[in-house]
C-alpha atoms as a PDB file:
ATOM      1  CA  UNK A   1     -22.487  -4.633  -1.755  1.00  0.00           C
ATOM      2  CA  UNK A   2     -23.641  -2.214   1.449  1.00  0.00           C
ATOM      3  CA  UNK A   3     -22.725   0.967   1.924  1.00  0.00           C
ATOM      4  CA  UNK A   4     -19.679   0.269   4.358  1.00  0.00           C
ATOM      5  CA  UNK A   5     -18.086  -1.592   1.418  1.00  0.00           C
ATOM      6  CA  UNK A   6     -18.842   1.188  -1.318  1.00  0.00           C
ATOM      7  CA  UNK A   7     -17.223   4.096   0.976  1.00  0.00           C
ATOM      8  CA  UNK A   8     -14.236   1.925   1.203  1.00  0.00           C
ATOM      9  CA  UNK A   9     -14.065   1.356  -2.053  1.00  0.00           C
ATOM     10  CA  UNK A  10     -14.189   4.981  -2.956  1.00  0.00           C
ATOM     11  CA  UNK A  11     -11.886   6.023  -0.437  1.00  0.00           C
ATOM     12  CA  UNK A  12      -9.273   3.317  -1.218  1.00  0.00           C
ATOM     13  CA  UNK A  13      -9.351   4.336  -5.273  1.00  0.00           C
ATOM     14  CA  UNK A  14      -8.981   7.718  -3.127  1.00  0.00           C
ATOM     15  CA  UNK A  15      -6.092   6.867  -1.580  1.00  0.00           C
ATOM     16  CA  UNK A  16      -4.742   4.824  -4.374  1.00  0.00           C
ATOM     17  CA  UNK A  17      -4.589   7.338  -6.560  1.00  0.00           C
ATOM     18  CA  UNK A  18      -2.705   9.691  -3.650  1.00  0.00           C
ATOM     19  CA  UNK A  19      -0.491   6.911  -3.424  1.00  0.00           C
ATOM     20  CA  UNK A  20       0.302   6.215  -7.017  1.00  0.00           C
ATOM     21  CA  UNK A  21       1.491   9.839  -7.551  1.00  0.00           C
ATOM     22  CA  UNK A  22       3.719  10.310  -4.244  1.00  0.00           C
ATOM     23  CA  UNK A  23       5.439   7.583  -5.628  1.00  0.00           C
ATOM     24  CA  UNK A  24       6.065   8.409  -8.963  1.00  0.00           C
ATOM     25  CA  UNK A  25       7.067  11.788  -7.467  1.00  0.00           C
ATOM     26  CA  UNK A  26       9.764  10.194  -5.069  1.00  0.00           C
ATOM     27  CA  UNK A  27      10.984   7.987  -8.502  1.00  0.00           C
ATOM     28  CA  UNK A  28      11.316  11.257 -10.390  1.00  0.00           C
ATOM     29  CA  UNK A  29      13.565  12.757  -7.575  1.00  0.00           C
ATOM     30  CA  UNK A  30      15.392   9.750  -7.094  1.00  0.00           C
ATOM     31  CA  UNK A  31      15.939   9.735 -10.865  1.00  0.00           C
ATOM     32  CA  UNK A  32      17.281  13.478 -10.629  1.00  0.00           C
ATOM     33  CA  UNK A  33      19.622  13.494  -7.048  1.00  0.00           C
ATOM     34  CA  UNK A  34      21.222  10.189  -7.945  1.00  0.00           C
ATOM     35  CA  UNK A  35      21.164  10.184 -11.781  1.00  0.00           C
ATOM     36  CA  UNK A  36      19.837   6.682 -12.014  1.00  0.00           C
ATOM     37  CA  UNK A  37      16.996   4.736 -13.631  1.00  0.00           C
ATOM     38  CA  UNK A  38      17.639   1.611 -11.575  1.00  0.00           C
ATOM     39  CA  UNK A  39      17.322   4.178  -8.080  1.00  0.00           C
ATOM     40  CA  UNK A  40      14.006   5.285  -9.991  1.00  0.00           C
ATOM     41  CA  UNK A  41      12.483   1.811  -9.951  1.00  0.00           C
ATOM     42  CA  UNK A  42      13.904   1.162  -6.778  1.00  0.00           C
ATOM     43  CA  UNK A  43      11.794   4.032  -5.232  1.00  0.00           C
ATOM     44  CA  UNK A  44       8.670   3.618  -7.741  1.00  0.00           C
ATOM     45  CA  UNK A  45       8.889  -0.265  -6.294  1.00  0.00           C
ATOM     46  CA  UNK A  46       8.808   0.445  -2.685  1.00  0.00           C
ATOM     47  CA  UNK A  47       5.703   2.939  -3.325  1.00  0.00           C
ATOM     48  CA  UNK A  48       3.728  -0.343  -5.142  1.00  0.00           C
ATOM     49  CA  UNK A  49       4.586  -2.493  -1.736  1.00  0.00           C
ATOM     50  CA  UNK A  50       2.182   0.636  -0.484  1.00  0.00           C
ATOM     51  CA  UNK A  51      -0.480  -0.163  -3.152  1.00  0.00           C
ATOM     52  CA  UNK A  52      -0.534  -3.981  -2.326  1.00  0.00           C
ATOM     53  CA  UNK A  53      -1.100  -3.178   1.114  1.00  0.00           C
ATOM     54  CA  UNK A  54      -4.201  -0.832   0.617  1.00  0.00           C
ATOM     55  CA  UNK A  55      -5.332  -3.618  -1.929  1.00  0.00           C
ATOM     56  CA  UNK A  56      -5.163  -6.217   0.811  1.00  0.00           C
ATOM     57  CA  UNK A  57      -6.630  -3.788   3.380  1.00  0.00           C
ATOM     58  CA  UNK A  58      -9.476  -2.782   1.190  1.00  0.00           C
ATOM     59  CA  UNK A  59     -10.178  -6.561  -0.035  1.00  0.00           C
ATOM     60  CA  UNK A  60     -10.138  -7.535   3.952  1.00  0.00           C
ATOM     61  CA  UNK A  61     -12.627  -5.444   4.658  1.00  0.00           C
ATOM     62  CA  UNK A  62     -15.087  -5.891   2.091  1.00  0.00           C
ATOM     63  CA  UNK A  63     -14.813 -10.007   3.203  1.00  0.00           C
ATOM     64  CA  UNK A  64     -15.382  -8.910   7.315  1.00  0.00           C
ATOM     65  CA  UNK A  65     -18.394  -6.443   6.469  1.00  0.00           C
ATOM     66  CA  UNK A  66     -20.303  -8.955   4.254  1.00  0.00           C
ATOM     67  CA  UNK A  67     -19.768 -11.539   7.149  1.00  0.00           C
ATOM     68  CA  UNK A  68     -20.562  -9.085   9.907  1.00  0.00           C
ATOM     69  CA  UNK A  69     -24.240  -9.353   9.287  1.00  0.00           C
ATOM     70  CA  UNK A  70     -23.975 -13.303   9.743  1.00  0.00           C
ATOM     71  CA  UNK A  71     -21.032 -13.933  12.315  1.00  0.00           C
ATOM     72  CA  UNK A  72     -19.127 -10.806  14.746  1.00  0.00           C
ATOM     73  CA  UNK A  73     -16.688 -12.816  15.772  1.00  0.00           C
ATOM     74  CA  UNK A  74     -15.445 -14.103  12.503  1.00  0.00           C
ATOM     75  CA  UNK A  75     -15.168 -11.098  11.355  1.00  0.00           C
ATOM     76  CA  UNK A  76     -13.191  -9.706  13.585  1.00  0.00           C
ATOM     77  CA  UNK A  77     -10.774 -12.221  13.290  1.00  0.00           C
ATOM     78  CA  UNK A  78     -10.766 -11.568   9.280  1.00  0.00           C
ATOM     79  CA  UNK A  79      -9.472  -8.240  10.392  1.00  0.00           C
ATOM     80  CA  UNK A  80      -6.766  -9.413  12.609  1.00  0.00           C
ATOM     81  CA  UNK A  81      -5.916 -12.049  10.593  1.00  0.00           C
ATOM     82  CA  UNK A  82      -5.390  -9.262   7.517  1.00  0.00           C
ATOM     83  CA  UNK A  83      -3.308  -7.015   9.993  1.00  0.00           C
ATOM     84  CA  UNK A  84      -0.566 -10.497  10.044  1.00  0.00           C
ATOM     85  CA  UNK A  85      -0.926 -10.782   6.525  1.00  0.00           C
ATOM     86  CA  UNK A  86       0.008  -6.995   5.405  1.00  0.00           C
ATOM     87  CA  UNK A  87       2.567  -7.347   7.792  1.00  0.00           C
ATOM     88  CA  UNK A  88       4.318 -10.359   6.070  1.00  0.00           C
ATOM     89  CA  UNK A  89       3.434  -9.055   2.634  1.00  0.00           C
ATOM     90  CA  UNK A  90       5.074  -5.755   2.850  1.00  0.00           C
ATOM     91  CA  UNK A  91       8.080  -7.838   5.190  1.00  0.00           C
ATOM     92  CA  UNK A  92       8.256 -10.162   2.205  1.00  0.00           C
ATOM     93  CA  UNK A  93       8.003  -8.169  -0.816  1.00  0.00           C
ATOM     94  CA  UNK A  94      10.917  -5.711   0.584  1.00  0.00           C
ATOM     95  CA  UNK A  95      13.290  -8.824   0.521  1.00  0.00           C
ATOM     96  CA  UNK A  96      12.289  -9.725  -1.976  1.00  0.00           C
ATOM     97  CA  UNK A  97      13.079  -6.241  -3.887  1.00  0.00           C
ATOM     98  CA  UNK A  98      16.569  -6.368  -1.869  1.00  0.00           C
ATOM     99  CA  UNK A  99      17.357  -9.919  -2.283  1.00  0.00           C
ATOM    100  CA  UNK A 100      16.258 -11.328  -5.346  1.00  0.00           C
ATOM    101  CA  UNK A 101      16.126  -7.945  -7.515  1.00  0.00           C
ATOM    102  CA  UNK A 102      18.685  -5.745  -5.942  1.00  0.00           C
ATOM    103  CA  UNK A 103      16.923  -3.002  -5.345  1.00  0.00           C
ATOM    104  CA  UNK A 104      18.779   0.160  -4.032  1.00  0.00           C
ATOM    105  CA  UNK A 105      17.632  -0.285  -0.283  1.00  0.00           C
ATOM    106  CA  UNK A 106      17.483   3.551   0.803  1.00  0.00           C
ATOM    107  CA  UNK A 107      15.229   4.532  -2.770  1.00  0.00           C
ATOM    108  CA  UNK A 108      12.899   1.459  -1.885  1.00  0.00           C
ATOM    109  CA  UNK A 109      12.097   2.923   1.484  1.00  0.00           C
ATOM    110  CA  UNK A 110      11.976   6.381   0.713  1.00  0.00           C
ATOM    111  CA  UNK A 111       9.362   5.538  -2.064  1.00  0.00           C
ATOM    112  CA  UNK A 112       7.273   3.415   0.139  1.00  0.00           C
ATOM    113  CA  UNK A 113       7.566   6.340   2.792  1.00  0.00           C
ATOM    114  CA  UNK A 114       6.307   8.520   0.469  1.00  0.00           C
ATOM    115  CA  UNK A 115       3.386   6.232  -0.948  1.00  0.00           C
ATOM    116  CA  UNK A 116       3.038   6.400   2.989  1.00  0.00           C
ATOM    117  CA  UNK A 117       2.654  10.624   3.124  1.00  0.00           C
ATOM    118  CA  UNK A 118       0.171  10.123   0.266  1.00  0.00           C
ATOM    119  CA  UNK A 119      -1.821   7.510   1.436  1.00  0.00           C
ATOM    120  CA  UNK A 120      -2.359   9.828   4.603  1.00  0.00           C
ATOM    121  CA  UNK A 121      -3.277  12.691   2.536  1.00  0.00           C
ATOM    122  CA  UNK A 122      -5.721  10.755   0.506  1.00  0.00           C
ATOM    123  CA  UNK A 123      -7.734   9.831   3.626  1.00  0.00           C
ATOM    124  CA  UNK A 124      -7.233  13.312   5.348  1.00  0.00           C
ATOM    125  CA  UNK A 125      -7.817  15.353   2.354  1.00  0.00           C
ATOM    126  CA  UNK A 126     -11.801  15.817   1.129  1.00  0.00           C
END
């Protein structure tokens, strides 16, 4: 493991962590303005799509800076290749919250939104 990959790591527990509690904060409020556990979940859900992502992100990178030594080029295209993939994941895992599990569509977003504010916090604040 180099050095790129262990300040990624670090910050991405970092931002985990950020991201864990704005969600559980947006659960709690959807819990108390609409009086609902299932709007709770709903919200908590849509801040765990956030988590995946920064999983995915974080294991992308780790693959593209080991390979960086050996081959530019492939690399890179590890990268892009992850920026489709997150894409689809969070496109996929959001219909599958509204389609399969009925999810209440407006607390889904607002909890990955605010998995969103915390994952920016958790890379701005040091």
């Amino acid at each position: 493991m180099n050095i790129v990959t262990r300040q990624v790591d670090a910050l991405a527990n970092r931002v985990m962590v950020f991201q864990l509690a704005a969600a559980t904060l947006a659960a709690v409020a959807e819990f108390l303005l609409d009086q609902g556990g299932w709007s709770a979940l709903s919200a908590f859900c849509g801040g765990l799509i956030s988590l995946v992502v920064v999983l995915l992100l974080r294991r992308g990178v780790r693959r593209a800076s080991d390979l960086a030594l050996v081959d530019q080029k492939r690399s890179m295209m590890i990268l892009y290749f992850g920026a489709v993939q997150r894409f689809l994941v969070v496109v996929a895992l959001f219909a599958l919250g509204f389609g399969v599990l009925g999810f209440v569509p407006t607390a889904m977003f607002a909890g990955f939104v605010a998995a969103q504010v915390g994952n920016f916090f958790g890379v701005r604040l040091r």
